[in-house]
Protein backbone atom coordinates (compact mmCIF):
# COMPACT_ATOMS: atom_id res chain seq x y z
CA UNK A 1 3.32 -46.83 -39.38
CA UNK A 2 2.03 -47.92 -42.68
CA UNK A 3 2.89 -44.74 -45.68
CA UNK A 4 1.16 -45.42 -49.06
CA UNK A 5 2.16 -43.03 -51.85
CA UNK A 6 0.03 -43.46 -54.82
CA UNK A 7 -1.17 -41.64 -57.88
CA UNK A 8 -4.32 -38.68 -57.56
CA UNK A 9 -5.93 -39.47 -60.24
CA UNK A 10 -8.26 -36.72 -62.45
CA UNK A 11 -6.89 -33.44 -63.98
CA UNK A 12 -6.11 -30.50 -61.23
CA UNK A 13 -9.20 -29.14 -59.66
CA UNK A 14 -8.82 -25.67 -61.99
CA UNK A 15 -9.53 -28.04 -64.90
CA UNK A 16 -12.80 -29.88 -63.52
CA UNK A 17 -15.67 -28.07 -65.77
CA UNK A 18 -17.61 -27.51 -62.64
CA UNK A 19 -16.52 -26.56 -59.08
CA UNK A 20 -18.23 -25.54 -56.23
CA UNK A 21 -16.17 -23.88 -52.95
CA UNK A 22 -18.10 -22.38 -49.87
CA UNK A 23 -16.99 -19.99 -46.72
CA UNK A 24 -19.41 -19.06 -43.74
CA UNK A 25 -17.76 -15.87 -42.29
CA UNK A 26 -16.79 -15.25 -38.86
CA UNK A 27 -20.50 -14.00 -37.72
CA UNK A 28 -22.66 -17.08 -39.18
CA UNK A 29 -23.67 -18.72 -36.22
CA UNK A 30 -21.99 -22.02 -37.08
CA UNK A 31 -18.76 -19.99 -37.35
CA UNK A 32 -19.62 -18.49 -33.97
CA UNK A 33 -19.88 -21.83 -32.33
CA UNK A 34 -16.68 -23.06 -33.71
CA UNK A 35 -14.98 -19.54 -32.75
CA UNK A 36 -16.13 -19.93 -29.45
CA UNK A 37 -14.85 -23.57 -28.76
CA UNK A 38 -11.61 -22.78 -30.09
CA UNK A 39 -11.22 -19.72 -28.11
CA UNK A 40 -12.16 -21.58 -24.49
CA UNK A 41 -9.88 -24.44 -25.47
CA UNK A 42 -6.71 -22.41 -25.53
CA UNK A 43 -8.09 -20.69 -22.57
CA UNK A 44 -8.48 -23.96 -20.91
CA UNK A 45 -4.63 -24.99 -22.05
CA UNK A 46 -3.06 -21.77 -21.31
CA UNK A 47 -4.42 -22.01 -17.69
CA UNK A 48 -3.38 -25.74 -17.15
CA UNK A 49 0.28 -25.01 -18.68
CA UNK A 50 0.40 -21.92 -16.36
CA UNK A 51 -1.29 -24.01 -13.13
CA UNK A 52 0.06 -27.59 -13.76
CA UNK A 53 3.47 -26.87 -16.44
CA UNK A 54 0.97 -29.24 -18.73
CA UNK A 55 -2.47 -29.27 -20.40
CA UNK A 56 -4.89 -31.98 -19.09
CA UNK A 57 -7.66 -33.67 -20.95
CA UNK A 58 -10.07 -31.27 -22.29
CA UNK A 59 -12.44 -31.59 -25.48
CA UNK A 60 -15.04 -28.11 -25.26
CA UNK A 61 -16.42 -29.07 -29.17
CA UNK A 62 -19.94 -29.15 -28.85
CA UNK A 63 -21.16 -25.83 -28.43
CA UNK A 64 -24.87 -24.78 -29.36
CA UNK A 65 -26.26 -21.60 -30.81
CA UNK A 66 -30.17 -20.75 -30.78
CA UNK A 67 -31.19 -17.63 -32.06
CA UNK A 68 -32.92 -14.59 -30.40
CA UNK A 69 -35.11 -12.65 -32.12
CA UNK A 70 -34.44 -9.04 -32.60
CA UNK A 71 -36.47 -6.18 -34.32
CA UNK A 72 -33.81 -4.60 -36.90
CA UNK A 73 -34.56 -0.96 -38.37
CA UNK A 74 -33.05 2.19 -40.37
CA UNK A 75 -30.86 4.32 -38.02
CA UNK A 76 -31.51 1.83 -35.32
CA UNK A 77 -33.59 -1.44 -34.17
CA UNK A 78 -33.11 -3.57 -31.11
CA UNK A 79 -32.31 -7.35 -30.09
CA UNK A 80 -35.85 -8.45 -28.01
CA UNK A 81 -34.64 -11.58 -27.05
CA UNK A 82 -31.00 -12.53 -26.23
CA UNK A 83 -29.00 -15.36 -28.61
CA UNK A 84 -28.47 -17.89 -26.18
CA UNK A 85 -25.17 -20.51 -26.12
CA UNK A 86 -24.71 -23.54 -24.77
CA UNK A 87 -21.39 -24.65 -24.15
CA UNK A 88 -20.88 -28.45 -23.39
CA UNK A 89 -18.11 -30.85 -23.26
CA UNK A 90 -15.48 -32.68 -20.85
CA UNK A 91 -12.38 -30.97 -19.05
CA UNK A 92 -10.58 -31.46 -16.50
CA UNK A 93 -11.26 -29.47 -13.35
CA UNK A 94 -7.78 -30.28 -11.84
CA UNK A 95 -5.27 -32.77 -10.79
CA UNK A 96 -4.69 -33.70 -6.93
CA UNK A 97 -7.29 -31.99 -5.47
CA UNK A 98 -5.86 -28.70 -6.65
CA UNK A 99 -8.60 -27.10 -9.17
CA UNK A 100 -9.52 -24.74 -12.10
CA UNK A 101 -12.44 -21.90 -12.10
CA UNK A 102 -13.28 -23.92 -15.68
CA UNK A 103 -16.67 -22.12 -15.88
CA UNK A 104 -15.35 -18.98 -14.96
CA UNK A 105 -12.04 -19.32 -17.52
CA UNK A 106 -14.68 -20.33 -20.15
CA UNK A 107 -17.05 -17.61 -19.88
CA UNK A 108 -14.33 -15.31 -20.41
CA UNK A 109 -12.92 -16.51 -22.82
CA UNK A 110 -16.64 -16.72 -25.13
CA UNK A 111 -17.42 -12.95 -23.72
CA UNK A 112 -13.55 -11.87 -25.36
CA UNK A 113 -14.20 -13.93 -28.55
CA UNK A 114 -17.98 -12.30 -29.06
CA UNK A 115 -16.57 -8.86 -28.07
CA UNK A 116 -13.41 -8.77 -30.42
CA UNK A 117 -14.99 -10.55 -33.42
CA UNK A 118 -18.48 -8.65 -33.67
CA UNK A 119 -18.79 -5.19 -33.60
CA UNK A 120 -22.08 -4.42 -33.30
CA UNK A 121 -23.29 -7.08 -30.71
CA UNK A 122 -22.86 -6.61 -26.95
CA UNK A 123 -22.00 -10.01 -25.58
CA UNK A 124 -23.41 -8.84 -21.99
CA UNK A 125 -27.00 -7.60 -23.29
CA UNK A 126 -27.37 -9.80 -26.36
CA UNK A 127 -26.31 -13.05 -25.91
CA UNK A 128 -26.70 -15.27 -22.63
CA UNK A 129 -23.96 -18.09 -22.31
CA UNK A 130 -24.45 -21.52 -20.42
CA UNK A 131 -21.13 -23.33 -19.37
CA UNK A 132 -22.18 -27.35 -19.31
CA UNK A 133 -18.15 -28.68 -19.13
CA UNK A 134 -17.96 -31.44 -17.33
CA UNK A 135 -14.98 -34.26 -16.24
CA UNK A 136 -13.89 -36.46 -19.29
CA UNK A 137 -14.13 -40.09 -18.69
CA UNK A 138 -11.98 -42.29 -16.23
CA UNK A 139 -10.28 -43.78 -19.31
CA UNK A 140 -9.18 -40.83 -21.15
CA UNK A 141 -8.17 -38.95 -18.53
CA UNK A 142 -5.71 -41.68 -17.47
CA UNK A 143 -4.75 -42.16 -21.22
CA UNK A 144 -3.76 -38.34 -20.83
CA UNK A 145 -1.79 -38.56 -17.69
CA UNK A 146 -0.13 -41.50 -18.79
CA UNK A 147 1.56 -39.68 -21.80
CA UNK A 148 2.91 -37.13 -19.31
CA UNK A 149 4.82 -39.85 -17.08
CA UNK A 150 6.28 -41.58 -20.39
CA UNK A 151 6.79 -38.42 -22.68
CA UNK A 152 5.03 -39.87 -25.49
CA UNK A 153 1.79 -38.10 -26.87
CA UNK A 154 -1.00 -40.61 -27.45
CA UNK A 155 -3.76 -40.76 -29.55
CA UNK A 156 -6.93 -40.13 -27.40
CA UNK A 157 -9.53 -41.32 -30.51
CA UNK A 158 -9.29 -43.64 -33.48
CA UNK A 159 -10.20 -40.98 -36.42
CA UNK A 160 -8.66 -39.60 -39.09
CA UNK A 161 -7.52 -36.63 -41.13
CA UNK A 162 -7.78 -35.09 -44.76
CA UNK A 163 -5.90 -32.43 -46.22
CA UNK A 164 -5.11 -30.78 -49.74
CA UNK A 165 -2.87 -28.32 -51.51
CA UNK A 166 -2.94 -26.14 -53.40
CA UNK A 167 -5.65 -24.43 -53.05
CA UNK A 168 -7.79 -23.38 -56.28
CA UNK A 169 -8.31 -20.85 -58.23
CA UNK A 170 -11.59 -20.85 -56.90
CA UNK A 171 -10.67 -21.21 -53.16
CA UNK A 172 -8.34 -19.11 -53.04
CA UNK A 173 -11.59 -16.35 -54.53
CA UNK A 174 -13.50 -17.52 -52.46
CA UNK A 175 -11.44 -16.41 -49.51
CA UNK A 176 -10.55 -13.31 -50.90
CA UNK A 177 -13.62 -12.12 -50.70
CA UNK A 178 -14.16 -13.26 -47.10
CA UNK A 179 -11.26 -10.66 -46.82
CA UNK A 180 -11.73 -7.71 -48.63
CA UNK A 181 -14.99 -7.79 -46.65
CA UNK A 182 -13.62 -8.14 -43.38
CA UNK A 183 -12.16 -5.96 -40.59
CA UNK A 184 -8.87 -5.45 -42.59
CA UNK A 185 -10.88 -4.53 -45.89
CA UNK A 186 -14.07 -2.83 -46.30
CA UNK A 187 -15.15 -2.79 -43.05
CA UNK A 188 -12.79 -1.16 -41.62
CA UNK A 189 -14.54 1.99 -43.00
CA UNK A 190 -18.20 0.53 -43.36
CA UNK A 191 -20.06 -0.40 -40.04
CA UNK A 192 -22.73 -1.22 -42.08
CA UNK A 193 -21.50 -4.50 -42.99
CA UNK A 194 -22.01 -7.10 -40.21
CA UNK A 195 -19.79 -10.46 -39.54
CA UNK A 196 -21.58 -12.68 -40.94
CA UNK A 197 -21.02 -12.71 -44.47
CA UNK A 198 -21.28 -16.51 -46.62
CA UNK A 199 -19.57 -16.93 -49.99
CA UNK A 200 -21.00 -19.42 -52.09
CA UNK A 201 -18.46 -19.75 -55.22
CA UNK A 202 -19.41 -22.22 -58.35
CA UNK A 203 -17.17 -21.97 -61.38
CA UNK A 204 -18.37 -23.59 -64.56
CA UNK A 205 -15.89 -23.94 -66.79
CA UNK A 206 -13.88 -19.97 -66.55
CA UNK A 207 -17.19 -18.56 -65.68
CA UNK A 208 -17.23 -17.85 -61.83
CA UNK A 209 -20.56 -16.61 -60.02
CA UNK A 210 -20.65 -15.62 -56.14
CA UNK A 211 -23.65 -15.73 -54.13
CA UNK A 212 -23.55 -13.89 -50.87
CA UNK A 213 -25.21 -13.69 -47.86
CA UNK A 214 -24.23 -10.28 -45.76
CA UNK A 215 -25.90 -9.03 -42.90
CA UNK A 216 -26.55 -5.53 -43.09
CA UNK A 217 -27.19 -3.40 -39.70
CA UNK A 218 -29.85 -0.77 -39.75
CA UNK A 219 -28.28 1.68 -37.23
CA UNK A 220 -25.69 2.61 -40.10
CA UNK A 221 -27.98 2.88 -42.60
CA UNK A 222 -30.11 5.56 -43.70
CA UNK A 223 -33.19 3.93 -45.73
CA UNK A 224 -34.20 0.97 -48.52
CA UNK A 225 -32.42 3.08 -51.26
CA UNK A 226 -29.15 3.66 -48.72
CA UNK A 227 -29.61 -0.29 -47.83
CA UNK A 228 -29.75 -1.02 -52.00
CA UNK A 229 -26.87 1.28 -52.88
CA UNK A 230 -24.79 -0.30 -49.86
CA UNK A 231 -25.31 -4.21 -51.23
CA UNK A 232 -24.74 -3.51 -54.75
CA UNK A 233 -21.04 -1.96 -53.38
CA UNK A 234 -20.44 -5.13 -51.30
CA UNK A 235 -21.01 -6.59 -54.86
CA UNK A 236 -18.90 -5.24 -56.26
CA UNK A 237 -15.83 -5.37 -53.86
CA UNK A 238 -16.52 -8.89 -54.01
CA UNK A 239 -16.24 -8.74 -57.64
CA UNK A 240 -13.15 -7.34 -57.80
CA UNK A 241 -11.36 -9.56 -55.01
CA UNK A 242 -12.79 -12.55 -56.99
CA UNK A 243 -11.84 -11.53 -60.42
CA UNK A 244 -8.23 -10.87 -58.79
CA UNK A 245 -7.75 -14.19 -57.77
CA UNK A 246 -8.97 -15.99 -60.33
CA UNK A 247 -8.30 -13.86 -63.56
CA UNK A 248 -11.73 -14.84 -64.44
CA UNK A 249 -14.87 -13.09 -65.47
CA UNK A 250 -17.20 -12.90 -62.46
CA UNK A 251 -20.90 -12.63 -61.84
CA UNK A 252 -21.47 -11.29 -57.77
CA UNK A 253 -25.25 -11.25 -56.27
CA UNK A 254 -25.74 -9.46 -52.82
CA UNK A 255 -28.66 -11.11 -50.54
CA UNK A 256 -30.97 -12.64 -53.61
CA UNK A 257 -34.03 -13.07 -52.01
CA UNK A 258 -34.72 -9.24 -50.73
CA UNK A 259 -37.84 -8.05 -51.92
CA UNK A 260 -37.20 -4.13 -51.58
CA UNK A 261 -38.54 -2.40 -49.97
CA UNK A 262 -40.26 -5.14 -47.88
CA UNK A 263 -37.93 -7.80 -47.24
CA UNK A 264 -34.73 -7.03 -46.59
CA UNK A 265 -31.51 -9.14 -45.05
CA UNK A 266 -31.36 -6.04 -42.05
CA UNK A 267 -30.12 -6.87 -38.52
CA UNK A 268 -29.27 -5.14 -35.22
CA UNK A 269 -25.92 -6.78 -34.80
CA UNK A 270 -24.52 -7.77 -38.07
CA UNK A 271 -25.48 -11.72 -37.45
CA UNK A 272 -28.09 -13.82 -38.45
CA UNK A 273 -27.75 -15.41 -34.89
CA UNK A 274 -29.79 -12.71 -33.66
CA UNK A 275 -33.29 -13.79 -35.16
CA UNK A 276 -32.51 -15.61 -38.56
CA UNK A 277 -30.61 -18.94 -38.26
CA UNK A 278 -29.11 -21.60 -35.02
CA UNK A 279 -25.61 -22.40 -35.09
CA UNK A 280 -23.13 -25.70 -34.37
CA UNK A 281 -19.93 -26.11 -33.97
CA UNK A 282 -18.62 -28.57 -36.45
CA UNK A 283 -21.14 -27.46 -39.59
CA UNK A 284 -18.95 -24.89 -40.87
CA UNK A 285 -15.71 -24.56 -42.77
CA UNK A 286 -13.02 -27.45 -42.52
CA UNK A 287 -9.77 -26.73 -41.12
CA UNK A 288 -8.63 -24.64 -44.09
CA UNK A 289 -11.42 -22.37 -43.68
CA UNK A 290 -13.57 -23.57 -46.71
CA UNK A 291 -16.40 -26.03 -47.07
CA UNK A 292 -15.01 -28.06 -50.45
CA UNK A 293 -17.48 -30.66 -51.98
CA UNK A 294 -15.04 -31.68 -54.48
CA UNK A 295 -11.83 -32.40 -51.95
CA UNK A 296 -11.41 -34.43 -49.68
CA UNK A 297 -12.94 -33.78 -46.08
CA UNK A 298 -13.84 -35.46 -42.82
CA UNK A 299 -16.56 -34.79 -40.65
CA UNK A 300 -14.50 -34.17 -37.75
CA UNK A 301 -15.09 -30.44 -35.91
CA UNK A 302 -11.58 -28.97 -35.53
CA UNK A 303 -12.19 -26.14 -33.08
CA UNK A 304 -12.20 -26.77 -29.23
CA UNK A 305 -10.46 -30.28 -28.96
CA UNK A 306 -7.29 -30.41 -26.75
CA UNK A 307 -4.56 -29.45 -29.14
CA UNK A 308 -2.29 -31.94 -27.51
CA UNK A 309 -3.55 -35.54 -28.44
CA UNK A 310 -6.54 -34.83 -30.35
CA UNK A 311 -6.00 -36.25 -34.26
CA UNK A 312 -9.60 -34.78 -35.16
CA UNK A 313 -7.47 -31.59 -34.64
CA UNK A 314 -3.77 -32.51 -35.44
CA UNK A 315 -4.72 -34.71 -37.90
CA UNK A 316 -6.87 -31.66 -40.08
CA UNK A 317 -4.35 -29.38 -40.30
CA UNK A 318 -1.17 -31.51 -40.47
CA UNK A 319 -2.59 -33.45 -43.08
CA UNK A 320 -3.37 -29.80 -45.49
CA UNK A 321 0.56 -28.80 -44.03
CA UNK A 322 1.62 -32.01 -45.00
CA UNK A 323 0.00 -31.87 -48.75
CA UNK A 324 1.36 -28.33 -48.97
CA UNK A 325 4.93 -29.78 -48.23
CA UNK A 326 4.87 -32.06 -51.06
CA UNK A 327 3.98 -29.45 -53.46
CA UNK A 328 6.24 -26.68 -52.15
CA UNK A 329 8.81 -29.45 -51.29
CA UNK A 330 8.81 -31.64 -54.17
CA UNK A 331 9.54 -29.83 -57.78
CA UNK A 332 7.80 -32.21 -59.96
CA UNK A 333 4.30 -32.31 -57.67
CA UNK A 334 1.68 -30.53 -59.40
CA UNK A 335 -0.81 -31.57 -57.12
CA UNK A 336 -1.24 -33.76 -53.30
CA UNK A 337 -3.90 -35.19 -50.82
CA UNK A 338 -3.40 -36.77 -47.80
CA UNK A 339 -5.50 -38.58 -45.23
CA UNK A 340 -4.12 -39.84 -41.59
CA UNK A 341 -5.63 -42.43 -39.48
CA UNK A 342 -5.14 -42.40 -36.02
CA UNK A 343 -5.63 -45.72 -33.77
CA UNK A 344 -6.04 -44.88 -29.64
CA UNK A 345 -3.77 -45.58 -27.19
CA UNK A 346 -0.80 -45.24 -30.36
CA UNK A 347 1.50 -42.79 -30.60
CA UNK A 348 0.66 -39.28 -32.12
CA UNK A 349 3.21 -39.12 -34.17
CA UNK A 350 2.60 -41.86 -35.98
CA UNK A 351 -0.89 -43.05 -37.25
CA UNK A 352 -1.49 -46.53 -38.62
CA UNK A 353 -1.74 -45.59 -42.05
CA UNK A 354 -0.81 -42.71 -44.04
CA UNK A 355 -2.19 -42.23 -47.35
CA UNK A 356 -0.50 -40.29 -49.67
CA UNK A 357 -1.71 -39.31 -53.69
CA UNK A 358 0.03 -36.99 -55.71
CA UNK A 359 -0.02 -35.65 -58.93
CA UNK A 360 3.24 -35.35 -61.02
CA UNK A 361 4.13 -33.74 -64.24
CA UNK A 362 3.38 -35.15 -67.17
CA UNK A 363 5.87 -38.19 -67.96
CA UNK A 364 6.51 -38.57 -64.52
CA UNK A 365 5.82 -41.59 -62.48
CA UNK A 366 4.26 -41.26 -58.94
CA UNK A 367 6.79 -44.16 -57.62
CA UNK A 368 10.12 -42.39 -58.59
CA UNK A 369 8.57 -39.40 -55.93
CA UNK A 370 7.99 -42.18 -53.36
CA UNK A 371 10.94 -41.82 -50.92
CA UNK A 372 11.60 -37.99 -51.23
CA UNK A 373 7.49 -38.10 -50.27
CA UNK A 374 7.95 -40.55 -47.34
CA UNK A 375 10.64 -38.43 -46.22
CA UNK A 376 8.35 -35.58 -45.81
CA UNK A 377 5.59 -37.32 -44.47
CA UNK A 378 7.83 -38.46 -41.41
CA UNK A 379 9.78 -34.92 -40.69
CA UNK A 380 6.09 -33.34 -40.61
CA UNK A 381 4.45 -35.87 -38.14
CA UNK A 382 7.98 -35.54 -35.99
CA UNK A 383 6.83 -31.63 -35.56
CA UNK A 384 3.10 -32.43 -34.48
CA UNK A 385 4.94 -30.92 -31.18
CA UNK A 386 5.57 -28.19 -32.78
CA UNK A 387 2.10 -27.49 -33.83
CA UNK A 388 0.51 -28.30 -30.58
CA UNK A 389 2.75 -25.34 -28.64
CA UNK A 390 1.63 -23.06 -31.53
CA UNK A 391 -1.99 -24.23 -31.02
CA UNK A 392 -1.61 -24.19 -26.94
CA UNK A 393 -0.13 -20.34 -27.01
CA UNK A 394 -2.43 -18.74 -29.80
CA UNK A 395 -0.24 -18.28 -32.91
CA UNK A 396 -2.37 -21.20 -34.79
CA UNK A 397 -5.66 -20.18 -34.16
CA UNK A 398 -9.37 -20.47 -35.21
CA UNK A 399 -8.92 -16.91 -36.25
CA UNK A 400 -5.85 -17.88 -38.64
CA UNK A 401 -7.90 -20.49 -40.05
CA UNK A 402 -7.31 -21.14 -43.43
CA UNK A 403 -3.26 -21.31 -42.33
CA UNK A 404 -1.58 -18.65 -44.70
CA UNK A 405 1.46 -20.84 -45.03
CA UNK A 406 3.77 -17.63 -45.80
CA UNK A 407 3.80 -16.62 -42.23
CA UNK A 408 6.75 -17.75 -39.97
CA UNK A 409 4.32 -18.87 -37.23
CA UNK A 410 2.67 -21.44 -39.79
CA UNK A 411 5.67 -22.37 -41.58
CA UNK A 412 7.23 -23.45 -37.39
CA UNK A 413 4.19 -25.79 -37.39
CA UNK A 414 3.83 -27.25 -40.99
């Protein structure tokens, strides 16, 4: 294993003059798709530990969202044609002739997710589900197999991994408005605001302007004027939980291209999924829970692959862990990235390079940090273990996503 440690070069991200952070709530129908692969995965793994005493080869990312169409109105409205989900991928169906229900595990598993996450859709009248899983290949369901005779996780894809930390002043607004909006904030006491709620944050210079994108549902609301009054208090929240986080003055719009009292963002079940917009898994947030232009990402979809030997999973979130390490770990770090690259067949634990960039104080040179970094570059990928039993029994989950790092469950995997 190959560890670079190298200067980040450019001021901190709160210093850029422009920055641009985006979150796609829970409800968006990419967010959906990703929810939903996430949630049969550690259904799949939780049912192989329990059956087998291990998880076998499994990768359910590729799940597909096309929307219904649905007739919202005030004080009520009606989905006319179910959202319908199409869940594909490889898993194993069993080992020795001994097998799985994997289509019956699956569809549970999507019905819980839908019925826990949205509150206003019935996942039995408004969505219809189609389970496609199907065996993985020959050759990487030996390569699994094998790593349970020898004890050594292997790498089941040549890919790679980016991470950050800290977060932004910017992110971390961003996110709190995904919150105050959510089933712990506002909505706890408003109905009327649906799941599916996107955040688009750009900051230029300390000037910070939201755009957002909340589905509104009709049954708990009384008219255009009730529907007007509603957004402009979403605003407003959202306002506030920015202007928190950032200390910054802050500009919110609510749904910019209603036309009142004509065109209006109104649904039936509080997600565009029901008329407005298809869904993907893998188009949403990375595996902090943002979409960051100006950071380092990878293309790889986090949610539903095995949490065992999977780097387009492990690799995500141990690299952020890893960068938020250095930081916490190392006094003088302002400021890290890191990127992992995996090579198949290899051990987990350690990928074939490690890339490493940090960003010191000021009269400090990146090369004096070099072996305290190493250090905790190879105590973090020596608990990837760790983070795979937290994936496999539900503490690190899609719903955790971004990992709040101040919880003891995170900190036992990062």
């Amino acid at each position: 294993m190959s560890i670079h440690v190298g200067p980040l070069a450019g001021p901190e991200q709160d210093d850029l003059a422009v920055e641009v952070v985006e979150r796609k709530g829970i409800g968006h129908p990419d967010s959906i798709c990703d929810g939903l692969a996430e949630s049969v995965s550690v259904a799949l793994s939780k049912a192989y530990h329990d059956r087998f005493g291990f998880v076998l080869h499994h990768n359910v990312d590729k799940v597909l969202l096309a929307a219904g169409s649905a007739e919202p109105a005030f004080r009520g409205g009606r989905v006319i044609n179910p959202i319908r989900i199409y869940l594909a991928g490889r898993a194993s169906h069993g080992v020795e002739g001994e097998r799985l229900p994997i289509e019956e595990i699956a569809t549970d598993a999507c019905r819980g997710w839908l019925r826990r996450h949205l509150h206003a859709l019935d996942p039995d009248r408004h969505v219809r589900l189609q389970v496609l899983l199907r065996p993985g290949s020959r050759d990487l369901t030996d390569l699994f197999l094998r790593q349970q005779k020898t004890g050594t996780v292997l790498a089941n894809d040549t890919s790679c991994g980016a991470g950050y930390a800290p977060l932004s002043k910017l992110e971390r607004a961003v996110l709190a408005v995904d919150r105050a909006l959510g089933p712990g904030g506002a909505r706890a006491s408003h109905p009327e605001i649906g799941e599916d709620i996107k955040v688009m944050g750009v900051r230029q210079g300390d000037a910070v302007r939201l755009t957002l994108s909340a589905a509104l549902i009709g049954l708990h609301l009384a008219d255009p004027s009730d529907y007007c009054a509603k957004k402009e208090w979403v605003a407003e929240i959202a306002r506030a939980a920015a202007a928190k986080a950032t200390k910054s003055r802050v500009e919110a719009q609510v749904n910019a291209a209603d036309e009142v009292p004509h065109s209006l963002y109104l649904t039936v079940t509080g997600t565009s999924a029901e008329m407005g917009d298809d869904g993907e898994a893998g188009r949403g947030n990375r595996a902090n829970g943002l979409i960051t232009p100006y950071r380092p990402m990878t293309l790889e979809s986090v949610a539903g692959k095995n949490p065992v030997s999977h780097v387009g999973k492990l690799y995500n979130i141990a690299a952020g862990l890893i960068a938020q390490h250095l930081v916490e770990g190392i006094d003088e770090v302002l400021a890290a990235n890191c990127v992992l690259v995996s090579r198949i067949g290899e051990p987990i634990s350690r990928p074939q390079i490690v890339d490493v960039r940090m960003l010191p104080r000021e009269g400090i040179p990146v090369k004096a940090l070099a072996s305290r970094a190493e250090e905790i570059v190879r105590a973090r990928l020596d608990r990837l273990g760790d983070l795979s039993r937290d994936l496999i029994e539900g503490r690190v989950t899609f719903d955790t996503w971004p990992l709040d790092r101040s919880r003891p469950a995170m900190l036992s995997s990062g």
